[in-house]
Protein backbone atom coordinates (compact mmCIF):
# COMPACT_ATOMS: atom_id res chain seq x y z
CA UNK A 1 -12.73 -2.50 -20.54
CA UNK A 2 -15.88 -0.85 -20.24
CA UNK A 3 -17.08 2.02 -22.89
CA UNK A 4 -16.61 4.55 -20.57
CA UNK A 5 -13.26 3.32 -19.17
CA UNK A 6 -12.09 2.96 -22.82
CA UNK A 7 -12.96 6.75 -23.37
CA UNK A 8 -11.49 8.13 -19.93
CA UNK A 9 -8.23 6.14 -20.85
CA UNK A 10 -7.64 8.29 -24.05
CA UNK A 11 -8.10 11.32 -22.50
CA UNK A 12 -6.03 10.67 -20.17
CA UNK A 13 -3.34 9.29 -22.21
CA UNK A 14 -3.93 12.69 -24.65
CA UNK A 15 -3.28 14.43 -22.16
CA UNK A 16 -0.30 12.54 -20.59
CA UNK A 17 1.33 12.76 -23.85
CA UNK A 18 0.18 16.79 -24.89
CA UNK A 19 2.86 16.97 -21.27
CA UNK A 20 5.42 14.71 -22.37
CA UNK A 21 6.18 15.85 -25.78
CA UNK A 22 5.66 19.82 -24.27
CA UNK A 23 8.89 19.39 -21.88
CA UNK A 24 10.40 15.97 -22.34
CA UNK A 25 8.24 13.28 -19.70
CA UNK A 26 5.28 12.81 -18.12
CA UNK A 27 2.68 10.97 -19.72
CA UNK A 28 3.03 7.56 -17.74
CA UNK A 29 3.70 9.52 -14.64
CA UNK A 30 0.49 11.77 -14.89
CA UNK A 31 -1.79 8.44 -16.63
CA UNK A 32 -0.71 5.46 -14.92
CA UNK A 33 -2.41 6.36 -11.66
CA UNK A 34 -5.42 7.95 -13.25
CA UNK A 35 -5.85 4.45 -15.27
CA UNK A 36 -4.85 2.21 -12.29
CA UNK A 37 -7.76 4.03 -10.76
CA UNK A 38 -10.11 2.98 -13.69
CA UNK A 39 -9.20 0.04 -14.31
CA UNK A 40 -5.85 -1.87 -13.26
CA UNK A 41 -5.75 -3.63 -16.15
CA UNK A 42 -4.39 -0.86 -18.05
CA UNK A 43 -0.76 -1.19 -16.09
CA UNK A 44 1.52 -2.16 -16.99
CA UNK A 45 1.11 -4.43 -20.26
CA UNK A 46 -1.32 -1.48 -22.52
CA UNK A 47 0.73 1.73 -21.08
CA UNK A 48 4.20 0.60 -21.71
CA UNK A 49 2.51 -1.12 -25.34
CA UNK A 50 1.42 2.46 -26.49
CA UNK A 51 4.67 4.43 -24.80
CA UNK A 52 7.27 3.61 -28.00
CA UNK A 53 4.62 4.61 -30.60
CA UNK A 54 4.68 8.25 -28.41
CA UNK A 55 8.52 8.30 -28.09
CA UNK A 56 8.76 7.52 -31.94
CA UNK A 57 7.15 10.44 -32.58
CA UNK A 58 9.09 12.23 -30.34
CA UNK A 59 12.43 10.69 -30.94
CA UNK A 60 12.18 11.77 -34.93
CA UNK A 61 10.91 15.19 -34.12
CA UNK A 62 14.11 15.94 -31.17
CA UNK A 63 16.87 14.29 -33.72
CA UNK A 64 19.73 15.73 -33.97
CA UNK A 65 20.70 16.43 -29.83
CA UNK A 66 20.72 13.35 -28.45
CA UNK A 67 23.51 12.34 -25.75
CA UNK A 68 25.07 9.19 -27.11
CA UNK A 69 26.74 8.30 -24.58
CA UNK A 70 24.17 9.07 -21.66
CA UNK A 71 21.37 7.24 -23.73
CA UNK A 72 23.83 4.01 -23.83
CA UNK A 73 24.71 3.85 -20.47
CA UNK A 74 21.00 4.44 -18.96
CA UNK A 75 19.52 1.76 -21.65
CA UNK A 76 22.83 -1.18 -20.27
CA UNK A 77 21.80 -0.19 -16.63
CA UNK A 78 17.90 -0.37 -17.22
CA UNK A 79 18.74 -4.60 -18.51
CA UNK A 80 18.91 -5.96 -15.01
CA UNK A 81 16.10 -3.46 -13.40
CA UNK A 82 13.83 -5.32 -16.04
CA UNK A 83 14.70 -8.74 -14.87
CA UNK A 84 13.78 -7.91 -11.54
CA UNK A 85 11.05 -6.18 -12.39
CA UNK A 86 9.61 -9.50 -14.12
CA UNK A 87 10.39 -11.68 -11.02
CA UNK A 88 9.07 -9.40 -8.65
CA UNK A 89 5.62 -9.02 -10.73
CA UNK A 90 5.44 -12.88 -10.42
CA UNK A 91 5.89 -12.72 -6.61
CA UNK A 92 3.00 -10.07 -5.76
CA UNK A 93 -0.21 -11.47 -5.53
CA UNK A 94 -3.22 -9.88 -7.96
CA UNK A 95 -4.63 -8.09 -4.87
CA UNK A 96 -1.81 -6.75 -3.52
CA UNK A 97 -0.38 -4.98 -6.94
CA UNK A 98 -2.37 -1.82 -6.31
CA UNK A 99 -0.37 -1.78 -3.68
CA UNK A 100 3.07 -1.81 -5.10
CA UNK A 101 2.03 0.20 -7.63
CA UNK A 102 0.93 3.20 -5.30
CA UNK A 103 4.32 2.88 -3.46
CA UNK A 104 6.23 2.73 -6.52
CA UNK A 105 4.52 6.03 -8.21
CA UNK A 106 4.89 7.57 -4.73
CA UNK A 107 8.12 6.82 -5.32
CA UNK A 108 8.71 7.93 -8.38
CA UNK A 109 6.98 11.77 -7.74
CA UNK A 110 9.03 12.09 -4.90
CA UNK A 111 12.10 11.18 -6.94
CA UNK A 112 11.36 13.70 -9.55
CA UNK A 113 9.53 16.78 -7.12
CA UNK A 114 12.49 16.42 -4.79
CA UNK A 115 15.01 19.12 -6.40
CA UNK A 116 17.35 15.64 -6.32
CA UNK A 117 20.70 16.31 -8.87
CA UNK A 118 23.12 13.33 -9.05
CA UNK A 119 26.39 14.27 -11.16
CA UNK A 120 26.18 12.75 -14.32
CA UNK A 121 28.45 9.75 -14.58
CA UNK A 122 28.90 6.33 -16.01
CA UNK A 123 27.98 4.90 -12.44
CA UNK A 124 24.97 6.67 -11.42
CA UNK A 125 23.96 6.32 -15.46
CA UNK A 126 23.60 2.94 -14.71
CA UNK A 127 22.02 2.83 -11.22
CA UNK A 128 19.59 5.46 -12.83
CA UNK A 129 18.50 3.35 -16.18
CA UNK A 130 18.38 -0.60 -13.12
CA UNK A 131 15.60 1.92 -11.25
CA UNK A 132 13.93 3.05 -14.33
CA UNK A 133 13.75 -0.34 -15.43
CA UNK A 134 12.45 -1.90 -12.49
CA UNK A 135 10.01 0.44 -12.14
CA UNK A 136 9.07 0.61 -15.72
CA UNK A 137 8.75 -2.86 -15.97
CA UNK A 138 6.47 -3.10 -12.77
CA UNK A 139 4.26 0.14 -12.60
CA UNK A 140 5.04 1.50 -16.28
CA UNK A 141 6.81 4.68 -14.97
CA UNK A 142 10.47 4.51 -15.51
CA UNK A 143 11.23 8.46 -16.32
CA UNK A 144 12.15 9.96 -13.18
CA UNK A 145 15.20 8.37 -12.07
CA UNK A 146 16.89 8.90 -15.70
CA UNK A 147 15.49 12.40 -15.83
CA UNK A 148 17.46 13.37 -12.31
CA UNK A 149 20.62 12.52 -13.74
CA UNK A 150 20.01 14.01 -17.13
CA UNK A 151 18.69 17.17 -15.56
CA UNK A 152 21.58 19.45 -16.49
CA UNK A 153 20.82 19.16 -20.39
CA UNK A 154 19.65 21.81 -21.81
CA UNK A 155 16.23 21.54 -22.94
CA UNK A 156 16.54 19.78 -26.40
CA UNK A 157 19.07 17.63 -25.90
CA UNK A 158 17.00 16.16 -22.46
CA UNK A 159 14.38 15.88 -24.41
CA UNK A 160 16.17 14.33 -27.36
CA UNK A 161 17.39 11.55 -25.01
CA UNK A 162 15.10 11.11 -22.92
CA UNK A 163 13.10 9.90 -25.56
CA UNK A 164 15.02 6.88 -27.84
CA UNK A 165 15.43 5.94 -23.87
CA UNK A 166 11.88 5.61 -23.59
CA UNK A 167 11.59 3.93 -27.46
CA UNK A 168 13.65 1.20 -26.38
CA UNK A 169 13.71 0.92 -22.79
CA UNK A 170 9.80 0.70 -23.18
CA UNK A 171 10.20 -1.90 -25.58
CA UNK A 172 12.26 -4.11 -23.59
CA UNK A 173 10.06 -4.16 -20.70
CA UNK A 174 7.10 -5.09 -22.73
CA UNK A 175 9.26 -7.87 -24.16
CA UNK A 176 10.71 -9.20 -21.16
CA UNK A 177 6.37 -8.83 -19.73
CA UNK A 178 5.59 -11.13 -22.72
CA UNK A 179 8.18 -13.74 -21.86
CA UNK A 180 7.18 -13.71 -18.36
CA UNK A 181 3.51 -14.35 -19.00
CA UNK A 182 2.81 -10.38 -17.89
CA UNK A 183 1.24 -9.74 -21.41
CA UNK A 184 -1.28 -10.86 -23.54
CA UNK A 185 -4.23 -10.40 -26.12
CA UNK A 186 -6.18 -8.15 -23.80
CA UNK A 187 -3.50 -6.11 -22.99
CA UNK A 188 -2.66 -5.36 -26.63
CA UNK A 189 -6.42 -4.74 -27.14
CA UNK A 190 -6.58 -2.23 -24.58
CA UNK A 191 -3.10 -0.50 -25.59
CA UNK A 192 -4.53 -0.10 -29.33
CA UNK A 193 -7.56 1.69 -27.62
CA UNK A 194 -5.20 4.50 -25.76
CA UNK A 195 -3.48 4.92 -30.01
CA UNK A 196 -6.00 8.20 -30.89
CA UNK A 197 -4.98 10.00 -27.49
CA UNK A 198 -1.18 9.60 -28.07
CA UNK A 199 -1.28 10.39 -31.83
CA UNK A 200 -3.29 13.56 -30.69
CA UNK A 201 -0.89 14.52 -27.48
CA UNK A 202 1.61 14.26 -29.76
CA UNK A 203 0.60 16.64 -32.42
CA UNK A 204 -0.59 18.64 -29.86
CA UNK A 205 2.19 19.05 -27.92
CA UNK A 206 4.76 20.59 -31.02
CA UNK A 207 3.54 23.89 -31.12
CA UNK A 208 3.35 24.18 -27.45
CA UNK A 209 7.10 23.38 -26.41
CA UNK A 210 8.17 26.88 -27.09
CA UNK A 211 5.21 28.06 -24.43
CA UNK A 212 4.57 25.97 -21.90
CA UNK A 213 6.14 26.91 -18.36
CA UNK A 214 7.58 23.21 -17.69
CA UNK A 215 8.03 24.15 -13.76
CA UNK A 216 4.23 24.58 -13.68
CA UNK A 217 3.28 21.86 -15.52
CA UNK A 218 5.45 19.79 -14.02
CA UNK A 219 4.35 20.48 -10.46
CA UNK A 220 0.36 20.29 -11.68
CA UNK A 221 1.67 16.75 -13.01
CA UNK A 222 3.18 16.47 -9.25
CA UNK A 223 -0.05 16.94 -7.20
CA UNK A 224 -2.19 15.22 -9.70
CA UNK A 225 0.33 11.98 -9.56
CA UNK A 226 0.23 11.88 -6.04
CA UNK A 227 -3.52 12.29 -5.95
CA UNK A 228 -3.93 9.73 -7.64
CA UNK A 229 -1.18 7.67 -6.37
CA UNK A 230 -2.56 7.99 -2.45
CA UNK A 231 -6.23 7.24 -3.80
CA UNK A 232 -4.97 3.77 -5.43
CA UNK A 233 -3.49 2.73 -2.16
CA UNK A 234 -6.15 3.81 0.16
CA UNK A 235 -8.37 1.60 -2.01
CA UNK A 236 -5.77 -1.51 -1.75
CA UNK A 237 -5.59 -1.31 1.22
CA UNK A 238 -9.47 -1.48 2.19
């Protein structure tokens, strides 16, 4: 990592997490295409590295309204998304991840823009947290398929579980990247470097929850995600 790339990666990562900790996700959806951009090397081992130290945070300061039963469910089904995840990292050549990763956060924004509801049950719990893992595991955004099925909680309580589901679904991935060779001393270097702009975001982001219009941010996170997202694949791809 360059100076400048080191510097451009906590901004962005303050300001993924200022969004996150505002109305509940967000900050590997709006950074991880803004960082694959300047430098690939940031996904997926640094983002999901510095994700649990955000959702910590977060976790302690939403206590008290998490779904139990939800947050189990999601965390079983995100298990065997994370295997594949690992295996399918291991078949994708080094030039070619750009492009699974702009498909995959494609993906992902389309999941979560799309005005998609699923009913909230054990089943699509489980399909929900296989998808997040897979794609957390591969790209480092897994929020948006747990998010559609948790979308009927009120506002605290989604927040409250979507976040232990990022503190340990996170965690898993990275430990199932480290087993499969996906991880190493650079990537822990460069996660340590992104610490200052998620301890910010964080503190940032408490007085604003009770002011920030969530629909608007989370369409600017949209277009921005897809900007981004198109740019990384036009790129691959030439």
């Amino acid at each position: 990592m360059t100076p400048l790339e080191t510097a451009i990666g906590i901004l962005v990562y303050l300001v993924g997490s200022t969004i996150q900790g505002a109305i509940g996700f967000g900050a590997n959806l709006f950074a991880v295409p803004i960082l694959a951009l300047v430098n690939p090397e940031y996904v997926p081992g640094p983002v999901l590295m510095i994700n649990p130290v955000l959702t910590s945070v977060l976790t302690w300061r939403e206590r008290g309204n998490v779904d139990g039963q939800a947050l189990g469910w999601t965390i079983l089904g995100r298990l065997p998304g994370i295997a594949i995840g690992v295996f399918a990292l291991s078949l994708v050549s080094e030039e070619r991840l750009g492009v699974l990763f702009g498909v995959l956060l494609l993906s992902a924004v389309a999941l979560k823009a799309g005005g998609l509801h699923l009913p909230r049950s054990r089943g699509t719990l489980l399909a929900a947290g296989g998808t997040s893992g897979f794609m957390g595991t591969t790209v480092g955004v897994g929020g948006p398929p747990v998010a559609i099925v948790l979308l009927d909680l009120p506002g605290p309580a989604f927040r409250a579980t979507m976040s232990p589901y990022f503190l340990v679904g996170t965690t898993l991935s990275l430990a199932a990247l480290a087993l499969g060779g996906h991880f190493d001393l650079d990537d822990l270097v460069a996660g340590l470097w992104l610490l200052p702009g998620v301890l910010v975001g964080a503190v940032l982001s408490g007085p604003l929850r009770r002011h920030v219009d969530a629909g608007r941010t989370a369409k600017a996170v949209y277009v921005l995600s897809t900007a981004a997202a198109v740019a990384l694949l036009v790129r691959s791809l030439t």
